[in-house]
N, C-alpha and C. Protein backbone atom coordinates (compact mmCIF):
# COMPACT_ATOMS: atom_id res chain seq x y z
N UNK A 1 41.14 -23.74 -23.78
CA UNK A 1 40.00 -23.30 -23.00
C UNK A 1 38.85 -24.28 -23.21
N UNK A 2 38.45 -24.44 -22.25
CA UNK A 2 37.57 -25.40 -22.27
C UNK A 2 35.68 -24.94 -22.35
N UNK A 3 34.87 -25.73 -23.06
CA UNK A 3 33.77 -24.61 -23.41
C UNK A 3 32.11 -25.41 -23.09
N UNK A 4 31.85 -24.44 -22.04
CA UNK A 4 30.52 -25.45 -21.55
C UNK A 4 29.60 -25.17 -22.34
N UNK A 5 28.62 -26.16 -21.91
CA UNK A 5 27.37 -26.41 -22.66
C UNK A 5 26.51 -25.06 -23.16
N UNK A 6 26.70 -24.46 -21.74
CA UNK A 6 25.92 -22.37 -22.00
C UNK A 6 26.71 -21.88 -23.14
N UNK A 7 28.05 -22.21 -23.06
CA UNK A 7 28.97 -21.47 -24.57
C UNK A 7 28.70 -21.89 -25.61
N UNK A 8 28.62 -22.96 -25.80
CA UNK A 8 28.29 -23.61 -27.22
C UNK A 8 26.66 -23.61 -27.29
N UNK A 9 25.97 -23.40 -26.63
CA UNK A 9 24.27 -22.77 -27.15
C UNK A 9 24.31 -21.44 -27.09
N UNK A 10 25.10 -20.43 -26.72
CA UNK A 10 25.47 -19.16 -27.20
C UNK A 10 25.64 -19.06 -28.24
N UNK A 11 27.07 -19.39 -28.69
CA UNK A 11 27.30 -20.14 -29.93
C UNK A 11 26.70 -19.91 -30.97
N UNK A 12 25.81 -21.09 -30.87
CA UNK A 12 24.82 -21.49 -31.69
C UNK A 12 23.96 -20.47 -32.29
N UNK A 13 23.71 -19.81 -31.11
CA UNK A 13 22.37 -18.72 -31.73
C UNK A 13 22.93 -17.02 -31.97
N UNK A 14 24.13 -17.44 -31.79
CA UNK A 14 24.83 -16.10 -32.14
C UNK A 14 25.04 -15.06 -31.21
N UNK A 15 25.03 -15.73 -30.02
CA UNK A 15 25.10 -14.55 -28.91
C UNK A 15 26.92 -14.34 -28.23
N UNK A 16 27.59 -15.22 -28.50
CA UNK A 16 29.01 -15.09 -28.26
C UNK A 16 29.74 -15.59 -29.54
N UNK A 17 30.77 -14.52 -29.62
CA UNK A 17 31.86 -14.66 -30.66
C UNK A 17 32.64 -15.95 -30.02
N UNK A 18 33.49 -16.61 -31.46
CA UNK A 18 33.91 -17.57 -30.82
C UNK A 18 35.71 -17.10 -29.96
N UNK A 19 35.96 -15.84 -30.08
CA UNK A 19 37.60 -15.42 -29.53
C UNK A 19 37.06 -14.98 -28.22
N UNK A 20 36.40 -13.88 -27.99
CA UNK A 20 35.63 -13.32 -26.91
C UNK A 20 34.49 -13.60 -26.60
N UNK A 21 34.44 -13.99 -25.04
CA UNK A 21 33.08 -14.06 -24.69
C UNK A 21 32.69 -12.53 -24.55
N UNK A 22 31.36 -12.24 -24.43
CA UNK A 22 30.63 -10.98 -24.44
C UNK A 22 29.64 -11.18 -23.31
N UNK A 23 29.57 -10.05 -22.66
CA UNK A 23 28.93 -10.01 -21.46
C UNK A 23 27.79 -9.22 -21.63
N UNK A 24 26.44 -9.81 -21.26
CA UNK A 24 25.42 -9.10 -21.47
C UNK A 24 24.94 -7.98 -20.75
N UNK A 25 24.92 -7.08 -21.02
CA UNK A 25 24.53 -5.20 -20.52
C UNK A 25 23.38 -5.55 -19.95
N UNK A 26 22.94 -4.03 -19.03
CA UNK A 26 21.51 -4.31 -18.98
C UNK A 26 20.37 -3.91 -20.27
N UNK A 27 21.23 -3.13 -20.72
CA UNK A 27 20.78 -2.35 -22.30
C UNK A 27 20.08 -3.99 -22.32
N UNK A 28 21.29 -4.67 -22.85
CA UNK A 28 20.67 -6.21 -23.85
C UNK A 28 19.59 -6.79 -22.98
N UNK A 29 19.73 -6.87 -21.52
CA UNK A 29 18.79 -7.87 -20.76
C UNK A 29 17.10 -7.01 -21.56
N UNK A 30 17.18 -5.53 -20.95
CA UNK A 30 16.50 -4.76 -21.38
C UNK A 30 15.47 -4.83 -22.60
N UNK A 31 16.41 -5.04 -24.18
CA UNK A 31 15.94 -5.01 -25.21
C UNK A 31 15.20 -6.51 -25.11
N UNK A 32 15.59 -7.53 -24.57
CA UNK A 32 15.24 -8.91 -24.47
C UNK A 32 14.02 -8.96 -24.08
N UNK A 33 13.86 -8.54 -22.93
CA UNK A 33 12.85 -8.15 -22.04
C UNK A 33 11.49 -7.48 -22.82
N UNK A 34 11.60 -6.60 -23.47
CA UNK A 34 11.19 -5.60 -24.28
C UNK A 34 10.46 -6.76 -25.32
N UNK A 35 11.42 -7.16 -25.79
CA UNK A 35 10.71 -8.03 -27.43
C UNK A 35 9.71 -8.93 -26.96
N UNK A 36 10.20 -9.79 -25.94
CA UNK A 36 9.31 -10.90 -24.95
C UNK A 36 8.22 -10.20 -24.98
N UNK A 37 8.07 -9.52 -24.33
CA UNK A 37 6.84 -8.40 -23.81
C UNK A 37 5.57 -7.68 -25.15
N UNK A 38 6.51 -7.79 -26.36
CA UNK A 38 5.86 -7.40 -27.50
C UNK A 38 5.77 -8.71 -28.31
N UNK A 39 6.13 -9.74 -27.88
CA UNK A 39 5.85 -11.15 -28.78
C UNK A 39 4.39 -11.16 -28.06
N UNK A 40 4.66 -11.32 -26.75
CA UNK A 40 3.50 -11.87 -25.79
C UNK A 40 2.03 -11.16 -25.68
N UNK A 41 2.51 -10.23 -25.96
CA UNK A 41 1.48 -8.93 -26.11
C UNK A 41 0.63 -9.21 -28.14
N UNK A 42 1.69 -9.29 -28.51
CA UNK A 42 1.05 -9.54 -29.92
C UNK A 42 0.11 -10.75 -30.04
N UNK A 43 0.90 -11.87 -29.33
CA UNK A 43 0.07 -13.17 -29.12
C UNK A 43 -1.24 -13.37 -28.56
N UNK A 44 -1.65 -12.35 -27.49
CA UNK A 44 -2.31 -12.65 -27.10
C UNK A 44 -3.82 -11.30 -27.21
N UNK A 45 -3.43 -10.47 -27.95
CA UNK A 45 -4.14 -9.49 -28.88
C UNK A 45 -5.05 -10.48 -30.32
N UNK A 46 -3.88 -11.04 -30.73
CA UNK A 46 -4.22 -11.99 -31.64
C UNK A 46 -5.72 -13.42 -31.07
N UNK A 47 -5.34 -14.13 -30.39
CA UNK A 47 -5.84 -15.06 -29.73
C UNK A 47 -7.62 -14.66 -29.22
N UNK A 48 -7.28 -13.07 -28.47
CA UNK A 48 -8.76 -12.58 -27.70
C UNK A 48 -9.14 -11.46 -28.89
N UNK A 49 -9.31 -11.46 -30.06
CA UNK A 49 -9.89 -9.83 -30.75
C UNK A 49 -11.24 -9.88 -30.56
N UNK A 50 -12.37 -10.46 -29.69
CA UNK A 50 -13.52 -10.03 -29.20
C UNK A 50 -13.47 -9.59 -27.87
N UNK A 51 -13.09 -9.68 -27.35
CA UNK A 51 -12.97 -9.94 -25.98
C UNK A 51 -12.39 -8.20 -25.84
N UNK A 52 -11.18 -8.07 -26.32
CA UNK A 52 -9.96 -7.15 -25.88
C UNK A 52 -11.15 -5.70 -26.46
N UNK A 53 -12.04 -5.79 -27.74
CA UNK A 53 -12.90 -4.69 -27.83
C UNK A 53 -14.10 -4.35 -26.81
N UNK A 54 -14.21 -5.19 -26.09
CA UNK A 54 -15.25 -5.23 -25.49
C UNK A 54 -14.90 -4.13 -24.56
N UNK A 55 -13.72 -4.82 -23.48
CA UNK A 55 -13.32 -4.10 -22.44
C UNK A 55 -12.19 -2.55 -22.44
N UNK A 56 -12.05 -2.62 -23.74
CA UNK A 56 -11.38 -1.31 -23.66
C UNK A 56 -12.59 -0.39 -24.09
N UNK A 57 -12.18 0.91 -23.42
CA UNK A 57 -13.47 2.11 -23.07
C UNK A 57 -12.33 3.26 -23.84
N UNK A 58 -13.53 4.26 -24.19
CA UNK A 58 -12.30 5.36 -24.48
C UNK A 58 -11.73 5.56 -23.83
N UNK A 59 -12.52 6.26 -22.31
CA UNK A 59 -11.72 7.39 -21.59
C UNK A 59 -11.70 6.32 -19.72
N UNK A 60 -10.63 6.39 -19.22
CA UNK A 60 -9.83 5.28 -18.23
C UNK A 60 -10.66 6.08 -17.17
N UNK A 61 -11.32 4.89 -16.49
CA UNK A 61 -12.47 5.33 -15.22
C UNK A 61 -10.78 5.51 -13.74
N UNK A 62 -11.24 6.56 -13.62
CA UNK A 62 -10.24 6.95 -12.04
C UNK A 62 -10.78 6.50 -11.09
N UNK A 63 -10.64 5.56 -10.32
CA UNK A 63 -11.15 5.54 -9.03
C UNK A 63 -10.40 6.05 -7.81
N UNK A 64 -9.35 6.95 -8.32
CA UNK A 64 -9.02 7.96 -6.92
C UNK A 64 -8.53 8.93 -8.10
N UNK A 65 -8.84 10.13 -6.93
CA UNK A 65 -8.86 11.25 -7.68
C UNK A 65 -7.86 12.35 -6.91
N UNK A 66 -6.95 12.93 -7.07
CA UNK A 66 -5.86 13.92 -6.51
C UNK A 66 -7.17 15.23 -5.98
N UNK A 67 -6.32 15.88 -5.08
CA UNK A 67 -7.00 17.40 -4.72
C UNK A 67 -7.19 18.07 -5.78
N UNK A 68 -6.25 17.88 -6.58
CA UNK A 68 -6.35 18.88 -7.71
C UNK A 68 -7.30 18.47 -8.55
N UNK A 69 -7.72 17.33 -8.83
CA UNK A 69 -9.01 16.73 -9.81
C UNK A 69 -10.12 17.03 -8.99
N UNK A 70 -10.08 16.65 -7.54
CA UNK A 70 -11.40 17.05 -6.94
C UNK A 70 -12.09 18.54 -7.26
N UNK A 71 -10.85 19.52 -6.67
CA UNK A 71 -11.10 20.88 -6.85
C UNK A 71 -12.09 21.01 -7.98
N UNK A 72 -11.17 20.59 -9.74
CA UNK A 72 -12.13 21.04 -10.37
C UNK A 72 -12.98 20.36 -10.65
N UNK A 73 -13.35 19.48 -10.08
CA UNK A 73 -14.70 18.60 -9.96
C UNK A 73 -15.73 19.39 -9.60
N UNK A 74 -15.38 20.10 -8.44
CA UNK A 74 -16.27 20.59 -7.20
C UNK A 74 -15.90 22.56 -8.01
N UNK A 75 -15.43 22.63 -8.64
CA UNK A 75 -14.72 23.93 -9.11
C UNK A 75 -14.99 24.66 -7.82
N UNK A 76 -13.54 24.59 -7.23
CA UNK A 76 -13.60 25.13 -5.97
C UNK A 76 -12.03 24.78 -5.80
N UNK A 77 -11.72 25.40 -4.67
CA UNK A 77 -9.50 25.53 -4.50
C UNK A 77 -9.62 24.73 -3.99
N UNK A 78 -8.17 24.38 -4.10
CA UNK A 78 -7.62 22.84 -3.43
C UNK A 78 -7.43 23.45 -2.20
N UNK A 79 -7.19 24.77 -1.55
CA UNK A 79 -7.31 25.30 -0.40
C UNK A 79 -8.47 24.63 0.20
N UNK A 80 -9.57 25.18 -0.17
CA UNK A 80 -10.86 24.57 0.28
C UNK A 80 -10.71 22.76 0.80
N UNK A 81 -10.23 21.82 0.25
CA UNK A 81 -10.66 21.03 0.93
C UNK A 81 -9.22 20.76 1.80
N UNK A 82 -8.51 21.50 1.47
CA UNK A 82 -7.21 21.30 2.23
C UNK A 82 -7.79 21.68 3.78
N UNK A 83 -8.34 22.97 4.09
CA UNK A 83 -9.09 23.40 5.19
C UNK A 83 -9.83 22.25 5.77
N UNK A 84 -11.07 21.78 5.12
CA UNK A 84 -11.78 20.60 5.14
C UNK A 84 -10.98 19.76 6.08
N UNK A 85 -10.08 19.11 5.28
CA UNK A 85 -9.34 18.10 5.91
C UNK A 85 -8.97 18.45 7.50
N UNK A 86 -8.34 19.75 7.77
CA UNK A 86 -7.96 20.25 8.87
C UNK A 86 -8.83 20.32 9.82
N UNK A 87 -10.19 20.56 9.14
CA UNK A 87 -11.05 20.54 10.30
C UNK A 87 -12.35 19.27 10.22
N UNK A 88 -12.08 17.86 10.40
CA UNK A 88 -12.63 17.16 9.91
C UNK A 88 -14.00 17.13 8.85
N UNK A 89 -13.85 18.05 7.84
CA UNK A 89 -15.22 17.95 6.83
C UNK A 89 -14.79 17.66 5.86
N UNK A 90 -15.41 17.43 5.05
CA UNK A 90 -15.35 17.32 3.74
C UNK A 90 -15.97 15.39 3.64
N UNK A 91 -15.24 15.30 2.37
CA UNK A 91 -15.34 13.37 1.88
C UNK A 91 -13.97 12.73 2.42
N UNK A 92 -14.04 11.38 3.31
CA UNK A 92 -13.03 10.87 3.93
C UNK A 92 -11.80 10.91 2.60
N UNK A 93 -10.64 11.10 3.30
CA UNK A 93 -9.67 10.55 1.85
C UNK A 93 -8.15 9.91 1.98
N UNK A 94 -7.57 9.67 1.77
CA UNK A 94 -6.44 8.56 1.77
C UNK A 94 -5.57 9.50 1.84
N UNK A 95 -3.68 8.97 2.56
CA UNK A 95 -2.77 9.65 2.53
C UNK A 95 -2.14 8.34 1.99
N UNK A 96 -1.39 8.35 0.59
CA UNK A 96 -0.42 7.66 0.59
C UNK A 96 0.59 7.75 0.00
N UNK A 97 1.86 7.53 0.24
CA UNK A 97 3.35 7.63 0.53
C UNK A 97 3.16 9.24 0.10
N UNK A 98 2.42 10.15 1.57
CA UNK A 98 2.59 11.95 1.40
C UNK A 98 1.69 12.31 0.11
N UNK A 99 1.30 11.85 -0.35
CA UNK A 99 0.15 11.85 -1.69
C UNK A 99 -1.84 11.86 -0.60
N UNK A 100 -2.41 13.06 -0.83
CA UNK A 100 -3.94 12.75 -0.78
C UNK A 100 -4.51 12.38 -1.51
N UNK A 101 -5.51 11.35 -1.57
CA UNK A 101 -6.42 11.03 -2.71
C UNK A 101 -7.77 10.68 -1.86
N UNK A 102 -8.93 10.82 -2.97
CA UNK A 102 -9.97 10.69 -2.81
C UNK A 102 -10.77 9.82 -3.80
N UNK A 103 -11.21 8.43 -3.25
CA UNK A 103 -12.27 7.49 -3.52
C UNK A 103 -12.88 8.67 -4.29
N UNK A 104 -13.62 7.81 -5.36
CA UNK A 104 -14.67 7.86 -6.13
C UNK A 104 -15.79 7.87 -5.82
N UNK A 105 -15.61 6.22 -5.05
CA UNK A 105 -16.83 5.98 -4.32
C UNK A 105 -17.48 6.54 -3.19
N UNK A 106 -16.26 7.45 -2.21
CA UNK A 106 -16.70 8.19 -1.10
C UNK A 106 -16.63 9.83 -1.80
N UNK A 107 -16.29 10.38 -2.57
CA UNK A 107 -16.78 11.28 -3.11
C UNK A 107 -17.97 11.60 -3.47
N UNK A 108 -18.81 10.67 -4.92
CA UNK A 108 -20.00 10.01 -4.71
C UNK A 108 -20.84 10.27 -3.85
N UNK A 109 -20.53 9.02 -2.63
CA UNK A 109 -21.36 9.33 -1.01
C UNK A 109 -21.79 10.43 -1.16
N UNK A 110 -20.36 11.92 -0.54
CA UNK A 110 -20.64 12.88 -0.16
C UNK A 110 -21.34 13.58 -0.68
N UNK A 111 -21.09 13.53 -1.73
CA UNK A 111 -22.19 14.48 -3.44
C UNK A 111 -23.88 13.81 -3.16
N UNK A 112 -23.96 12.89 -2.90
CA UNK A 112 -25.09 12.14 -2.62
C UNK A 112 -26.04 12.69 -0.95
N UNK A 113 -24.83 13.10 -0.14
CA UNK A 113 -25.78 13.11 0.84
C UNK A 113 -25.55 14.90 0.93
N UNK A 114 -24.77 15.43 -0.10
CA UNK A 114 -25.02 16.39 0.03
C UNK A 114 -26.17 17.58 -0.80
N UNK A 115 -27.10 16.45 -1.67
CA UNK A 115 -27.78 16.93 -2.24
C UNK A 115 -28.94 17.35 -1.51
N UNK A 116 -29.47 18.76 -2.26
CA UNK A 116 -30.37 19.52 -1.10
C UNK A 116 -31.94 19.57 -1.93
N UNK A 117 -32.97 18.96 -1.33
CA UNK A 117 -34.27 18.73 -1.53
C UNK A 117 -35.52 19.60 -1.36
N UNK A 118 -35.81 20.45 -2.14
CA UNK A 118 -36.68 20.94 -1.73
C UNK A 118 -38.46 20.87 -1.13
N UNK A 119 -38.19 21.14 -0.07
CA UNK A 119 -39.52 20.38 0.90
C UNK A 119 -40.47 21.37 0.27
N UNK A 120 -41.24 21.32 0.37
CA UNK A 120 -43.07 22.02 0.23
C UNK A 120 -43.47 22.40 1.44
């Protein structure tokens, strides 16, 4: 049997026996994948430690928010803006792939222009 250059740097680093070749799973691609990802990640944690404190925050800013977060935003049923929607009111909001969501930023808006002033 004749043994190419890929076999004998297999070989080498211990990834094929020399009677049987061995065929790599996705398990193995997987775990490979995995370590890469935690070398690279370590490396570069290492490299930025001012930087990486700066920009991490405790709590992860949402900029879209489900019916169900709005609701208890607004503590009010997800009925309620479900209606809304049906009858064009409420804050504009996104359909995507069968999922509603609602901007931050047009939530906001609405909270904004829905604040009520008392005149004299």
């Amino acid at each position: 049997m004749k043994s190419t250059r890929k076999d004998l740097d297999a070989q080498a680093h211990g990834h094929l026996s020399s009677t049987t070749p061995r065929s790599e799973g996705p398990r193995d691609v997987l775990d490979v994948l995995n370590s890469s990802i935690d070398k690279t990640s370590a490396r570069e944690s290492l490299s930025e430690p001012h930087q990486r404190e700066s920009e991490v925050s405790t709590e992860p800013r949402r900029e879209l928010l489900t019916e169900k977060m709005l609701a208890d935003r607004w503590v009010c049923s997800v009925a309620r803006l479900q209606r809304w929607r049906t009858v064009g009111e409420g804050p504009p909001y996104l359909k995507i792939v069968g999922k509603v969501l609602y901007r931050m930023t047009d939530i906001e808006a609405f909270e904004e222009a829905s604040l009520v002033r008392k005149v004299l």
